[in-house]
Protein backbone atom coordinates (compact mmCIF):
# COMPACT_ATOMS: atom_id res chain seq x y z
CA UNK A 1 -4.74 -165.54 -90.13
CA UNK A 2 -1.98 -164.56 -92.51
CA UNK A 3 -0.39 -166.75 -95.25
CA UNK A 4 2.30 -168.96 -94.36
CA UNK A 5 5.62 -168.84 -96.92
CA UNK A 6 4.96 -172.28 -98.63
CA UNK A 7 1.41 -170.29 -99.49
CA UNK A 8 3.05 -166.70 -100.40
CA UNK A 9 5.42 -168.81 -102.73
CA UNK A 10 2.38 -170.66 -104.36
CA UNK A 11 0.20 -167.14 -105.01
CA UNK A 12 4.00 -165.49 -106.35
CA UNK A 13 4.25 -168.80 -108.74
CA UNK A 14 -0.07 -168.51 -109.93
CA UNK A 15 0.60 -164.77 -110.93
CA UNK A 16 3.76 -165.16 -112.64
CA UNK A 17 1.87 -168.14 -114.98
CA UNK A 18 -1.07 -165.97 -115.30
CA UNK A 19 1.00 -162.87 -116.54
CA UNK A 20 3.00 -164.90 -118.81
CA UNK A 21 0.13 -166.68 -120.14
CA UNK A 22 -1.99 -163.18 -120.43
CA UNK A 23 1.16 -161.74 -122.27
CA UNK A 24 1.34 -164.83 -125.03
CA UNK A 25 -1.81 -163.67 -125.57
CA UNK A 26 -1.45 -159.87 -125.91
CA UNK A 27 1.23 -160.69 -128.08
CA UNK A 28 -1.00 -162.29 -130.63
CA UNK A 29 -3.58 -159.67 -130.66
CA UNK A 30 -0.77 -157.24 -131.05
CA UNK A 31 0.69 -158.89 -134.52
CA UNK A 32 -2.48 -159.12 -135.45
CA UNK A 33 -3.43 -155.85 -135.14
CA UNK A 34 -0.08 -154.91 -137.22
CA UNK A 35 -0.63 -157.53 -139.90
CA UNK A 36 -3.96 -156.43 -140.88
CA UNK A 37 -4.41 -153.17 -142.02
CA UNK A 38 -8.65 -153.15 -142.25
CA UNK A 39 -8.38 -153.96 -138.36
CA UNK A 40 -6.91 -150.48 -138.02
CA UNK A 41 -10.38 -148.90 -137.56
CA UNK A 42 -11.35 -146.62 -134.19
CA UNK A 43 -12.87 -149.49 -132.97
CA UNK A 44 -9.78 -151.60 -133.25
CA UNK A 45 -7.55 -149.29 -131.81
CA UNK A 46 -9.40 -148.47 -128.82
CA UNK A 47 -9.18 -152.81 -128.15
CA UNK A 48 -5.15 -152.39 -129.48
CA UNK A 49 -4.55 -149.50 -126.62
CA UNK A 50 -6.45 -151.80 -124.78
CA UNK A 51 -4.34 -154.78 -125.09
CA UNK A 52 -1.51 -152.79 -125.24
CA UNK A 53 -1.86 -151.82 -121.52
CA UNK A 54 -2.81 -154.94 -120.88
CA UNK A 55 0.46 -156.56 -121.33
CA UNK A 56 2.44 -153.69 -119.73
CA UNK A 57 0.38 -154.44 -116.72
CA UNK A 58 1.06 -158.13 -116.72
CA UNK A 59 4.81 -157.68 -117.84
CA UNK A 60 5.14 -155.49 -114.53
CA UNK A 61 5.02 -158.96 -112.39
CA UNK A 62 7.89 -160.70 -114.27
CA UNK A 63 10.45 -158.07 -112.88
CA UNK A 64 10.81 -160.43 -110.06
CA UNK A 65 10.84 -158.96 -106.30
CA UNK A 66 12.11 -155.28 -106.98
CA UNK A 67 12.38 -154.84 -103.33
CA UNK A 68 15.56 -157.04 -103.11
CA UNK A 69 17.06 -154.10 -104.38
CA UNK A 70 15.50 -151.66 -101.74
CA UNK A 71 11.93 -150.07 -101.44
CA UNK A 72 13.04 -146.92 -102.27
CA UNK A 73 15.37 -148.29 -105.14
CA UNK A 74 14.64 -147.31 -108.44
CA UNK A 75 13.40 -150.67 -109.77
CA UNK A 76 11.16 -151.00 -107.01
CA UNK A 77 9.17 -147.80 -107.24
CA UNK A 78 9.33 -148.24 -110.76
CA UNK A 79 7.51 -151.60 -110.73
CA UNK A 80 5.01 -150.41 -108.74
CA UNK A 81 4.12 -147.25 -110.53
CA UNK A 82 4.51 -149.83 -113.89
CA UNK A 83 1.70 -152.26 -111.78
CA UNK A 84 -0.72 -148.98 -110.59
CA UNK A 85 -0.32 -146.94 -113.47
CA UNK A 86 -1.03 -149.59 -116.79
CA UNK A 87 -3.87 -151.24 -114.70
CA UNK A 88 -5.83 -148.20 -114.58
CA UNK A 89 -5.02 -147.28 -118.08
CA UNK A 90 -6.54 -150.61 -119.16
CA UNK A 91 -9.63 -149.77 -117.04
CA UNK A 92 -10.34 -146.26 -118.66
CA UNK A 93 -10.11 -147.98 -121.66
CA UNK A 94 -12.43 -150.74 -120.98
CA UNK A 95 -14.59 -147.90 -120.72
CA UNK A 96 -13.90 -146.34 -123.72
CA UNK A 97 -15.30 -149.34 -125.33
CA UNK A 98 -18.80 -148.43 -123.86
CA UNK A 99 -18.06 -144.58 -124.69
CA UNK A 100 -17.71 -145.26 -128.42
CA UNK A 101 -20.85 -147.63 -128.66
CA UNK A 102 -22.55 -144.70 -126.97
CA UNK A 103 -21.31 -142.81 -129.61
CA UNK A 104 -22.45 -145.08 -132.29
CA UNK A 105 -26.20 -145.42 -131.30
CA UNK A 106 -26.46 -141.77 -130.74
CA UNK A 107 -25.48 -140.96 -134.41
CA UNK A 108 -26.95 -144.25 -135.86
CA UNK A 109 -30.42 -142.15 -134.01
CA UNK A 110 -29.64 -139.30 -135.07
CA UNK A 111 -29.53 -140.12 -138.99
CA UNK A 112 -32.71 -141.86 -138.60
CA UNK A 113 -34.49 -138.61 -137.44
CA UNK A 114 -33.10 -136.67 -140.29
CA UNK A 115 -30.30 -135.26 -137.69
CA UNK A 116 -26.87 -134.61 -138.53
CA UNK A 117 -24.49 -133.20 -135.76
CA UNK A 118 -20.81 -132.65 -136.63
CA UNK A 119 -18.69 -134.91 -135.37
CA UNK A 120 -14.75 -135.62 -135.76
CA UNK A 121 -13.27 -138.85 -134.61
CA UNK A 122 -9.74 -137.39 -134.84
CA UNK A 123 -10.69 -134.91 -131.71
CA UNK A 124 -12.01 -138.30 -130.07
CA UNK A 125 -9.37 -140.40 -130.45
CA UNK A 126 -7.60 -137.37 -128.47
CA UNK A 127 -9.83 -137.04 -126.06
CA UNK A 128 -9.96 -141.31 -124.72
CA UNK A 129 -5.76 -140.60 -124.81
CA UNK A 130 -6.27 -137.39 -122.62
CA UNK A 131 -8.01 -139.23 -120.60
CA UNK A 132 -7.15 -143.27 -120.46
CA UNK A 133 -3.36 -143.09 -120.85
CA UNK A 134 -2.77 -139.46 -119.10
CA UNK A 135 -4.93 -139.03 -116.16
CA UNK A 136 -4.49 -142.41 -114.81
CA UNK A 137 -0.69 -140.50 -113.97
CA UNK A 138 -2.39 -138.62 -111.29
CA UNK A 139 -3.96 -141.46 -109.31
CA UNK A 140 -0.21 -143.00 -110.40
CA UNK A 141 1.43 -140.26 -108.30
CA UNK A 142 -0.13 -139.56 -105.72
CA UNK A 143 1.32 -142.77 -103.98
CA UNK A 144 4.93 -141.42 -104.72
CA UNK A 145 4.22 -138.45 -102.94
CA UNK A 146 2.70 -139.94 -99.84
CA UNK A 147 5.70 -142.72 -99.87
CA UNK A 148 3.39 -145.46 -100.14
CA UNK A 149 5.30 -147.69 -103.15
CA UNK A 150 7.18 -150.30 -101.60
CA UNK A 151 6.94 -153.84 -101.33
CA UNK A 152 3.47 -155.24 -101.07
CA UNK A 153 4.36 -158.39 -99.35
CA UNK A 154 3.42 -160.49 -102.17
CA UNK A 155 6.66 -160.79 -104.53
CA UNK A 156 6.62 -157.61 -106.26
CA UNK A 157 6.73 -153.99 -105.26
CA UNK A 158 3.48 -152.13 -105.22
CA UNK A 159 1.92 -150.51 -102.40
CA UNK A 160 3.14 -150.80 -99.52
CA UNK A 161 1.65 -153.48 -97.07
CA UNK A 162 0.40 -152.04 -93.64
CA UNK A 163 0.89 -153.18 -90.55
CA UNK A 164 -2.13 -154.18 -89.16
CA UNK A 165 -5.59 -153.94 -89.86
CA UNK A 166 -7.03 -149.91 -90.93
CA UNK A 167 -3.66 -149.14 -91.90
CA UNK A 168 -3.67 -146.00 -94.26
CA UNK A 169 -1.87 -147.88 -97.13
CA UNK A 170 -4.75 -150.32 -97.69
CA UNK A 171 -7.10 -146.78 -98.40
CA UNK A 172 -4.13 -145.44 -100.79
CA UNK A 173 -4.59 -148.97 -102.79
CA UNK A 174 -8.37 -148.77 -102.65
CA UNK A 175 -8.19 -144.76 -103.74
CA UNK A 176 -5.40 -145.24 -106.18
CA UNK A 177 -7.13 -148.20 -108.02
CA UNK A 178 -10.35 -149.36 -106.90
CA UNK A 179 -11.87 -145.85 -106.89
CA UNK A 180 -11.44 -145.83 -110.55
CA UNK A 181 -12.05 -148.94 -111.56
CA UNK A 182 -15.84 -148.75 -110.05
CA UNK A 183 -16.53 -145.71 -111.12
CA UNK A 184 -15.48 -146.68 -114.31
CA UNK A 185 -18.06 -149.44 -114.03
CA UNK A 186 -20.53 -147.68 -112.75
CA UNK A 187 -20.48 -145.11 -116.05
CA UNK A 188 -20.23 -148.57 -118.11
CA UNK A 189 -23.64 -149.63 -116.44
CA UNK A 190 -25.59 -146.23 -117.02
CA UNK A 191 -23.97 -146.03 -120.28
CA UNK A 192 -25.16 -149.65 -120.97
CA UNK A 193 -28.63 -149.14 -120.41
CA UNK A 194 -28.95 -145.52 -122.07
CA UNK A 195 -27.65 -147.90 -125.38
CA UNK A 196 -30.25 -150.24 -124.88
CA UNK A 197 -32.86 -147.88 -124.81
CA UNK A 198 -31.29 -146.02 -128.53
CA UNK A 199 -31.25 -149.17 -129.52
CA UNK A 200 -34.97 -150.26 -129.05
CA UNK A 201 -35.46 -147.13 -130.87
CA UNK A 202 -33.36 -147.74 -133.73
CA UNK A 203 -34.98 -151.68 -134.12
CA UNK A 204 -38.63 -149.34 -134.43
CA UNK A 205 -37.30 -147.19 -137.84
CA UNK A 206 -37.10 -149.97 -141.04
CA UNK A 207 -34.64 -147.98 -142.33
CA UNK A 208 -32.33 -149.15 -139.34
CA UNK A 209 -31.24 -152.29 -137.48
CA UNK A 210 -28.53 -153.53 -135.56
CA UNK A 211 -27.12 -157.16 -136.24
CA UNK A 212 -27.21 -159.58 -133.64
CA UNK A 213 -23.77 -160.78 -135.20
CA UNK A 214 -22.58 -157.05 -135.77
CA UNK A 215 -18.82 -156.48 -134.31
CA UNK A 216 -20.01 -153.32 -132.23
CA UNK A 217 -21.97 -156.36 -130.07
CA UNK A 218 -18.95 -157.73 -129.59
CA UNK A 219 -17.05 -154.22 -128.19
CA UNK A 220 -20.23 -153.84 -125.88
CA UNK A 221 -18.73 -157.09 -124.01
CA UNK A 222 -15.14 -155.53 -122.70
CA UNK A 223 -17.05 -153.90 -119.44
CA UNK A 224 -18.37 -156.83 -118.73
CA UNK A 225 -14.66 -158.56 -118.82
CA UNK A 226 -13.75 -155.79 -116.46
CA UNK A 227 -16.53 -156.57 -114.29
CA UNK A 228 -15.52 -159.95 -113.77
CA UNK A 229 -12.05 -159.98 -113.38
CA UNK A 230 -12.70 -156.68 -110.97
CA UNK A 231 -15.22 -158.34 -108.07
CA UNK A 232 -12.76 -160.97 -106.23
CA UNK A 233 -10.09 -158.02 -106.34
CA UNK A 234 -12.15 -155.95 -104.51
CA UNK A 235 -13.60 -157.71 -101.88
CA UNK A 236 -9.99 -158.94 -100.91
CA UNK A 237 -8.47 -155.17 -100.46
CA UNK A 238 -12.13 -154.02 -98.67
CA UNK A 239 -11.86 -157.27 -96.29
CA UNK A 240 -8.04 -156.52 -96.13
CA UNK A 241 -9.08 -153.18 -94.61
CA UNK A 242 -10.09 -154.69 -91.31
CA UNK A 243 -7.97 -158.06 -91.11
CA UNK A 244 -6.36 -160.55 -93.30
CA UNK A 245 -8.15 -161.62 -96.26
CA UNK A 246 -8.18 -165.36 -96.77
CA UNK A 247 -5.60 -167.53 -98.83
CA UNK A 248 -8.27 -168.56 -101.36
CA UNK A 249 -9.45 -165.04 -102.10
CA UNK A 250 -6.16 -164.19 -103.32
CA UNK A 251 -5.57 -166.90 -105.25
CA UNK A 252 -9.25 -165.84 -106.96
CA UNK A 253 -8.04 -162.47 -106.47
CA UNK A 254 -4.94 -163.07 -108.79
CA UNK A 255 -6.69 -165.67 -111.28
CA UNK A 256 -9.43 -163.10 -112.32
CA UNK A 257 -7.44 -160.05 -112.13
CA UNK A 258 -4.09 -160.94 -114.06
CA UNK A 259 -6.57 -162.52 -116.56
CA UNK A 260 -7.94 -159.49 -117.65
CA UNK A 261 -5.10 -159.40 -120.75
CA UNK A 262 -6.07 -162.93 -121.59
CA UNK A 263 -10.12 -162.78 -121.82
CA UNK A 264 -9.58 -159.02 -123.51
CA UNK A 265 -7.16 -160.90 -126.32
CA UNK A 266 -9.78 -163.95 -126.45
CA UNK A 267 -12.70 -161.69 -126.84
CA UNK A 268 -10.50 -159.96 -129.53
CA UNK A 269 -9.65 -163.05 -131.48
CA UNK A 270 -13.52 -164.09 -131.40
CA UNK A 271 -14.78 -160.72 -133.14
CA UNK A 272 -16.33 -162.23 -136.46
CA UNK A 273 -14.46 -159.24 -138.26
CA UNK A 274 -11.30 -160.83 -137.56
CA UNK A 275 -12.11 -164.38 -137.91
CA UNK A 276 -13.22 -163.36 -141.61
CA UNK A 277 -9.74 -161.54 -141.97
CA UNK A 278 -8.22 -165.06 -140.82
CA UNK A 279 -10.29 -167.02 -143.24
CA UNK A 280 -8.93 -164.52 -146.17
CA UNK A 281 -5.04 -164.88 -145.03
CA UNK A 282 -5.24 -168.64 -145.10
CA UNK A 283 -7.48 -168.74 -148.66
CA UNK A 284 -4.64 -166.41 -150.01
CA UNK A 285 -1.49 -168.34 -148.22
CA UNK A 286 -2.86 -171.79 -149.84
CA UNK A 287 -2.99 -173.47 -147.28
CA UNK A 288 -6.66 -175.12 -147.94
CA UNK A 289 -7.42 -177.27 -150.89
CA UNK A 290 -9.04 -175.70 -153.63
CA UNK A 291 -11.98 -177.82 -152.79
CA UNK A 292 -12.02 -176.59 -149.01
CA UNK A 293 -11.10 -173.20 -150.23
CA UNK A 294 -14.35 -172.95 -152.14
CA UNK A 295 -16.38 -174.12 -148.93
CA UNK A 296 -14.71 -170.99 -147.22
CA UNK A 297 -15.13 -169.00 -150.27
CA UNK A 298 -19.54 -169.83 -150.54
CA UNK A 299 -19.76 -169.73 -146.39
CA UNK A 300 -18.47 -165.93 -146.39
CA UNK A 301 -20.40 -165.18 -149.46
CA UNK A 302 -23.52 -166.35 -147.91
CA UNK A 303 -22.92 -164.48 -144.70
CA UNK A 304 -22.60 -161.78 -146.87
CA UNK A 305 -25.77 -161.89 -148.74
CA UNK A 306 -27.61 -162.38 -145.41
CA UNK A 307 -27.88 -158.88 -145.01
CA UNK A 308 -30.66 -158.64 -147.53
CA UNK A 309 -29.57 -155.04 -148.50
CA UNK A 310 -30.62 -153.80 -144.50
CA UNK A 311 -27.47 -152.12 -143.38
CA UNK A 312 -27.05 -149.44 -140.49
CA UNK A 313 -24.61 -147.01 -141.84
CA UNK A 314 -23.43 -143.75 -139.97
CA UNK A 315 -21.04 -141.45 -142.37
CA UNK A 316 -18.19 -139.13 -140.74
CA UNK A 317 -15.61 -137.25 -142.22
CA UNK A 318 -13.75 -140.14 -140.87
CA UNK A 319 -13.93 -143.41 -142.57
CA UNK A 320 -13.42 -144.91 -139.30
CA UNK A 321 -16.88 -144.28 -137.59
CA UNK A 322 -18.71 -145.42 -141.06
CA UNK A 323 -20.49 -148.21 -139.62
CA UNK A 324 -22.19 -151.00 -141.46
CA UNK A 325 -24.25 -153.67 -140.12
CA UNK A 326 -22.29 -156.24 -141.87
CA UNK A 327 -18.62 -155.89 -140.74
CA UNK A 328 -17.97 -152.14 -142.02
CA UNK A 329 -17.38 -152.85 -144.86
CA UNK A 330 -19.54 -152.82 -148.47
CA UNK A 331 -21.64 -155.93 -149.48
CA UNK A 332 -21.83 -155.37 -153.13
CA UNK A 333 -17.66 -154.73 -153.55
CA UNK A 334 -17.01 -157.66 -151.17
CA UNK A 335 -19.54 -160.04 -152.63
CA UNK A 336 -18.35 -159.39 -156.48
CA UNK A 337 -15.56 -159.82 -155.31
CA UNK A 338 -15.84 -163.01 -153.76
CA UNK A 339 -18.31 -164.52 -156.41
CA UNK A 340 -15.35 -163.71 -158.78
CA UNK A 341 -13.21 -165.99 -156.47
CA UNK A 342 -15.39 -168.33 -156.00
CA UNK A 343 -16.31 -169.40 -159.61
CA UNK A 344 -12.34 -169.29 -160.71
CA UNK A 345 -11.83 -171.53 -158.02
CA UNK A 346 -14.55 -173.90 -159.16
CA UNK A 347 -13.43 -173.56 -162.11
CA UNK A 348 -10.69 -174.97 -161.29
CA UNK A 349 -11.78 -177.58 -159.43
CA UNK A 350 -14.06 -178.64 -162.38
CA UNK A 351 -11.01 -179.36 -164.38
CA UNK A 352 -9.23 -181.06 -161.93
CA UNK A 353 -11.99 -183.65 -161.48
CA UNK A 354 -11.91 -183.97 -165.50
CA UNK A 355 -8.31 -184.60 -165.14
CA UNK A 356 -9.05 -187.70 -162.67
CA UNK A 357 -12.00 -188.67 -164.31
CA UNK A 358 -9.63 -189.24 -167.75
């Protein structure tokens, strides 16, 4: 049965809110990114490019219709190349994620076992943009050449909607997408378990562990986002094969899907690496009590010290792939550091409770 206007209008207004709510968020992660110069690591710029296509993906939908203009005006087919191309960008990079913690076992293994293969980070940072922001052109393309970008019936140019049921624009959408976004998942799954397995390995050698709180846990959890905001979208284009998918698996279809940005940005914002970077801005701005600012101050220095000189560290001629179990980044300079803080600032709050005491 297909969607009546009054139900068309409703799915137009959900995705609009959900791409302007998953760009707010984008936005933050991107500021972030640029205000803090330690979160400019490999790891952090594979979630930035993430992000980044992220919000180019959910920016596409606030164009408006395009196909006012025409389906084979230039704001139309350029909305819907904007809509294919940055969502499959954000999908190879998903699986980036799970490439580089690949990456990271494998050498964490191989320095246990007295094995040290070469390895250059600035030949892999070319390599995931060869391959997550170029080739995503071709599946991109190929719609352009068969004519298929046009208005998608929805609100907003994409591929074309067919005519009836087997219509050969609903296996363009599922090739030009779909396709890669599974297979994409598959490699995240194999890839997943072949970690798990290094990783039992590495928890065997006392010279190595792996944090349950370390940040590369936290990158490990961006295929899983993809899962989830990738199952309701397909079963509505592989039911929308054969005949009309229902109203309330597009509305899931478009609540999971043009959430991606926002759970990517959340996920982002909850990495303990940059909640401590947080915690440091706001010590520094003033805008804690001293008293409160020494709480801060003892809580990171104890988090610190719980590493009990057990750290997993992997050296490259790139400081970005030197990985440390507690944040990447040295205990003994951050804790001296810190314990320097930390007893000024009691210091000071000594005298101020002599002051109010006289």
């Amino acid at each position: 049965m297909p969607i009546s206007t009054t139900q068309e209008q409703h799915l137009v207004d959900v995705t609009r809110g959900l791409s302007s709510l998953s760009l707010c968020m984008c936005s933050i992660v991107i500021i972030t990114q640029l205000s803090f110069r330690s979160l400019w690591t490999l790891s952090f710029q594979i979630v930035f490019a993430l992000v980044l296509n992220d919000m180019m993906f959910n920016t596409s939908f606030l164009y408006g219709d395009a196909s006012n203009y025409g389906e084979e005006s230039s704001m139309c087919q350029f909305q819907a190349f904007s809509v294919n191309y940055f969502l499959v960008c954000s999908i190879m990079w998903s699986c980036s994620a799970s490439y580089l913690i690949d990456i990271v076992v494998s050498q964490s293994l191989q320095t246990s076992q007295n094995r040290h293969d070469g390895f250059s980070p600035t030949i892999l940072r070319r390599k995931m943009f060869v391959v997550c922001q170029l080739l995503p052109i071709i599946p991109s393309v190929m719609p352009m050449w068969f004519k298929a970008y046009g208005s998608s019936g929805v609100g907003w140019c994409w591929i074309k909607k067919g005519k009836g049921p087997n219509s050969e624009y609903e296996y363009i959408r599922l090739f030009s997408v779909y396709f890669w976004n599974w297979l994409a998942i598959f490699y995240c799954v194999c890839n997943y378990w072949k970690v798990s397995r290094a990783m039992r390995k590495l928890r065997e050698n006392v010279d190595h562990h792996w944090r349950n709180d370390s940040p590369w846990k936290v990158l490990q959890l961006y295929p899983f986002i993809l899962i989830f905001c990738s199952i309701f979208a397909t079963v509505d284009r592989f039911i929308g094969v054969f005949h009309q998918s229902p109203y309330w698996l597009k509305m899931m279809h478009a609540a999971t899907q043009l959430t991606l940005g926002f759970w990517d940005s959340l996920l982002f914002l909850c990495n303990p690496i940059v909640l401590k970077e947080f915690r440091r801005k706001i010590s520094e701005w003033g805008w804690v009590s001293d008293r409160s600012k020494t709480m801060i101050l003892s809580a990171s220095l104890m988090q610190d010290s719980a590493v009990d000189g057990k750290s997993m560290s992997i050296s490259h001629r790139d400081s970005d792939l030197t990985v440390h179990s507690h944040h990447l980044m040295s205990v003994d300079e951050m804790g001296l550091r810190k314990l320097s803080l930390l007893r000024q600032d009691s210091h000071i709050v000594k005298t101020d409770e002599k002051q109010e005491d006289a």
